[in-house]
N, C-alpha and C. Protein backbone atom coordinates (compact mmCIF):
# COMPACT_ATOMS: atom_id res chain seq x y z
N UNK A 1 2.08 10.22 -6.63
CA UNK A 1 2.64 10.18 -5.28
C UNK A 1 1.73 10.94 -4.32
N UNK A 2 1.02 11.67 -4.92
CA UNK A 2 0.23 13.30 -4.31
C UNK A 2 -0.94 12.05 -3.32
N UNK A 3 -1.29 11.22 -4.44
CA UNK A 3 -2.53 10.30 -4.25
C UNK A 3 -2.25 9.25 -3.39
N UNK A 4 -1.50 9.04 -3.52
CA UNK A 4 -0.82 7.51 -2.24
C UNK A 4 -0.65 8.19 -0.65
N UNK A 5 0.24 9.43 -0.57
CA UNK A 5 -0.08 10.10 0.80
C UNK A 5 -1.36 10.69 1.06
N UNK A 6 -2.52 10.58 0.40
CA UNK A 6 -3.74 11.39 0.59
C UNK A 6 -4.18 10.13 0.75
N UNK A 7 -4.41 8.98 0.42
CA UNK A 7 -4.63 7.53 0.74
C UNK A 7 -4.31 7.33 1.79
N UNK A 8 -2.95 7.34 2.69
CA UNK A 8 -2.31 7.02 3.87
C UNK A 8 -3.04 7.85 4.66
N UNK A 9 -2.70 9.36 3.71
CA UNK A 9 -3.22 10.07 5.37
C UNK A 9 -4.68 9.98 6.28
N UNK A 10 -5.68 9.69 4.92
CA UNK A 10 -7.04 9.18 5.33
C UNK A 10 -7.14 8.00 6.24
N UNK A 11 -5.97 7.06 6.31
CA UNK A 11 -6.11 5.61 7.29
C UNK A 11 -5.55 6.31 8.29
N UNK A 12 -4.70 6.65 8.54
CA UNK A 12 -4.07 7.56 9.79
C UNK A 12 -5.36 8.07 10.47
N UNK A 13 -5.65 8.81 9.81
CA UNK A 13 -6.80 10.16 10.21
C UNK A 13 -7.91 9.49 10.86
N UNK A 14 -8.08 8.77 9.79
CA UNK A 14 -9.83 7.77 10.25
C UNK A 14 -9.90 6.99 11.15
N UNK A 15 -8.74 6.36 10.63
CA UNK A 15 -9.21 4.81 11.17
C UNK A 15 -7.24 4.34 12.26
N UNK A 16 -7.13 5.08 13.08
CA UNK A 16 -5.90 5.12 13.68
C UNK A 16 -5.10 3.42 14.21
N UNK A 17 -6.85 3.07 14.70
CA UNK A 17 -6.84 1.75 15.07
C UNK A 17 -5.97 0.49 14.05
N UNK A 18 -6.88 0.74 12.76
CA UNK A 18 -6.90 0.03 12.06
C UNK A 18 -5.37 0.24 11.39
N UNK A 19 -4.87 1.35 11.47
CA UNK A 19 -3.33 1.61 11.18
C UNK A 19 -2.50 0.83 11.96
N UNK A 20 -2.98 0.69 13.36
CA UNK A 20 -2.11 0.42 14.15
C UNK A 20 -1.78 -1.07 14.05
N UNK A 21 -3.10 -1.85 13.43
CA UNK A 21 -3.15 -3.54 13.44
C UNK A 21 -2.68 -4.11 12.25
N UNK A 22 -2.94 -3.05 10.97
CA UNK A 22 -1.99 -3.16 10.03
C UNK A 22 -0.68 -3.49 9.72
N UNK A 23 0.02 -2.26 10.84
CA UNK A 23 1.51 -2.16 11.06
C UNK A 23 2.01 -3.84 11.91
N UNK A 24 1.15 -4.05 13.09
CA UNK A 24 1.12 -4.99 13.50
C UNK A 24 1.70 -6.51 12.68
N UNK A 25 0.59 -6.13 11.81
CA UNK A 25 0.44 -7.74 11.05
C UNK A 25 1.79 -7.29 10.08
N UNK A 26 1.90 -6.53 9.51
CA UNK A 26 3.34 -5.96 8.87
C UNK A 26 4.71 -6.83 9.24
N UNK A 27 4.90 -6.57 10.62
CA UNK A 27 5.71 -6.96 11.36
C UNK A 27 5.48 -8.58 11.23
N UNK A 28 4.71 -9.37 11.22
CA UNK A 28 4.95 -10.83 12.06
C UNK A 28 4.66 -11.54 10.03
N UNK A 29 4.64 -10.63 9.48
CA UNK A 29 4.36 -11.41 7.82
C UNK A 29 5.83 -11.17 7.21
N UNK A 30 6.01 -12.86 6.56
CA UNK A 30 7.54 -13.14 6.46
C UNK A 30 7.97 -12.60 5.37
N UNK A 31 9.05 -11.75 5.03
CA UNK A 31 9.80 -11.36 4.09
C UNK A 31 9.47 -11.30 2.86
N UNK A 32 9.69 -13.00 2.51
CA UNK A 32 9.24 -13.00 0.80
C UNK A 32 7.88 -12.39 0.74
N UNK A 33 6.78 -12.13 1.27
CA UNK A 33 5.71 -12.46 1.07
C UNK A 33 5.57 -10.80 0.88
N UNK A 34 5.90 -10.11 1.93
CA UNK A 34 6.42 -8.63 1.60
C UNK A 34 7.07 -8.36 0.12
N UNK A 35 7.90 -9.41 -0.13
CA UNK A 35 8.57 -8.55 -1.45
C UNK A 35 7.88 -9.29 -2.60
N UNK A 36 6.87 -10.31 -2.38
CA UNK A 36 5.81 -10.33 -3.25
C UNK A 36 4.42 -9.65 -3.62
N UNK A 37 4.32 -9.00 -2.29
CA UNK A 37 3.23 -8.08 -2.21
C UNK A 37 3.59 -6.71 -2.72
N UNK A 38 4.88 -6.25 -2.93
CA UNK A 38 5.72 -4.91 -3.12
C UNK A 38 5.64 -5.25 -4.39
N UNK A 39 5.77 -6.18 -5.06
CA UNK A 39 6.21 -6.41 -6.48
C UNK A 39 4.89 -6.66 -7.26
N UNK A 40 3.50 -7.09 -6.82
CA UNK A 40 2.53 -6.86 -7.32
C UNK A 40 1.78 -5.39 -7.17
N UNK A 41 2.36 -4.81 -6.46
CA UNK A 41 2.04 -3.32 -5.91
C UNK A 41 2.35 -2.29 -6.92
N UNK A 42 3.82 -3.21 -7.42
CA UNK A 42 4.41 -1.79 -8.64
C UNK A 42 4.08 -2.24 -9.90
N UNK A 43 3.72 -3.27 -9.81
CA UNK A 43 2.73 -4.20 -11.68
C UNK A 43 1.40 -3.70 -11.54
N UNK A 44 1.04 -3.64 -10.86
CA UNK A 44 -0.59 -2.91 -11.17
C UNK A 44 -0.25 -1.80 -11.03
N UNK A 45 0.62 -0.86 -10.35
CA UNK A 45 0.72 0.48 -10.48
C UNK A 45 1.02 1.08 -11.89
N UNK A 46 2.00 0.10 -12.17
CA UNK A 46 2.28 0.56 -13.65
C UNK A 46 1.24 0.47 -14.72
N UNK A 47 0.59 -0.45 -14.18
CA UNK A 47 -0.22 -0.53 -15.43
C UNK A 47 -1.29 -0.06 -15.34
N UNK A 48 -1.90 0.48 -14.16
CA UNK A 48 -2.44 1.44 -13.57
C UNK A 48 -2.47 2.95 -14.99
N UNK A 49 -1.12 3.03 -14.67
CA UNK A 49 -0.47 4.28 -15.23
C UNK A 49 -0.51 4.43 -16.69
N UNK A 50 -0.28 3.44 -17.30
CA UNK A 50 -0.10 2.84 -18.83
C UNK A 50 -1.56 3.04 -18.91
N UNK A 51 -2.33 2.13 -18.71
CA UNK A 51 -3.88 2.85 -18.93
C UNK A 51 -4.47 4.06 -18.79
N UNK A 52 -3.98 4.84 -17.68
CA UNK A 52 -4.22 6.26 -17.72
C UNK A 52 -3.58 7.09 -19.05
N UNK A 53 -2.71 6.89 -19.39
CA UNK A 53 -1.90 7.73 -20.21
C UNK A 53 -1.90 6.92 -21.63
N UNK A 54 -2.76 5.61 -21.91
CA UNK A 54 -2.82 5.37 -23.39
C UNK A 54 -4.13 5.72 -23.62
């Protein structure tokens, strides 16, 4: 978790712009596509994790 807000906070920090067009496109991208992008987010995370720790 330590690593995901040290990730964020570096786009914030750096690149404010690029946060801002992000959030942007956030907004006008339809639903499912969000909770398909959320759901490949936590399958590689996990397995992310599973590889770290086997």
């Amino acid at each position: 978790m330590g690593l995901v807000l040290v990730i964020e906070g570096l786009i914030y920090c750096g690149f404010p712009n690029l946060a801002r067009k992000l959030a942007t496109e956030v907004l006008a991208t339809p639903e499912n596509m969000l909770r398909m992008g959320g759901l490949v987010a936590v399958a590689v995370g996990v397995g992310v994790v599973w590889l770290a720790r086997g």
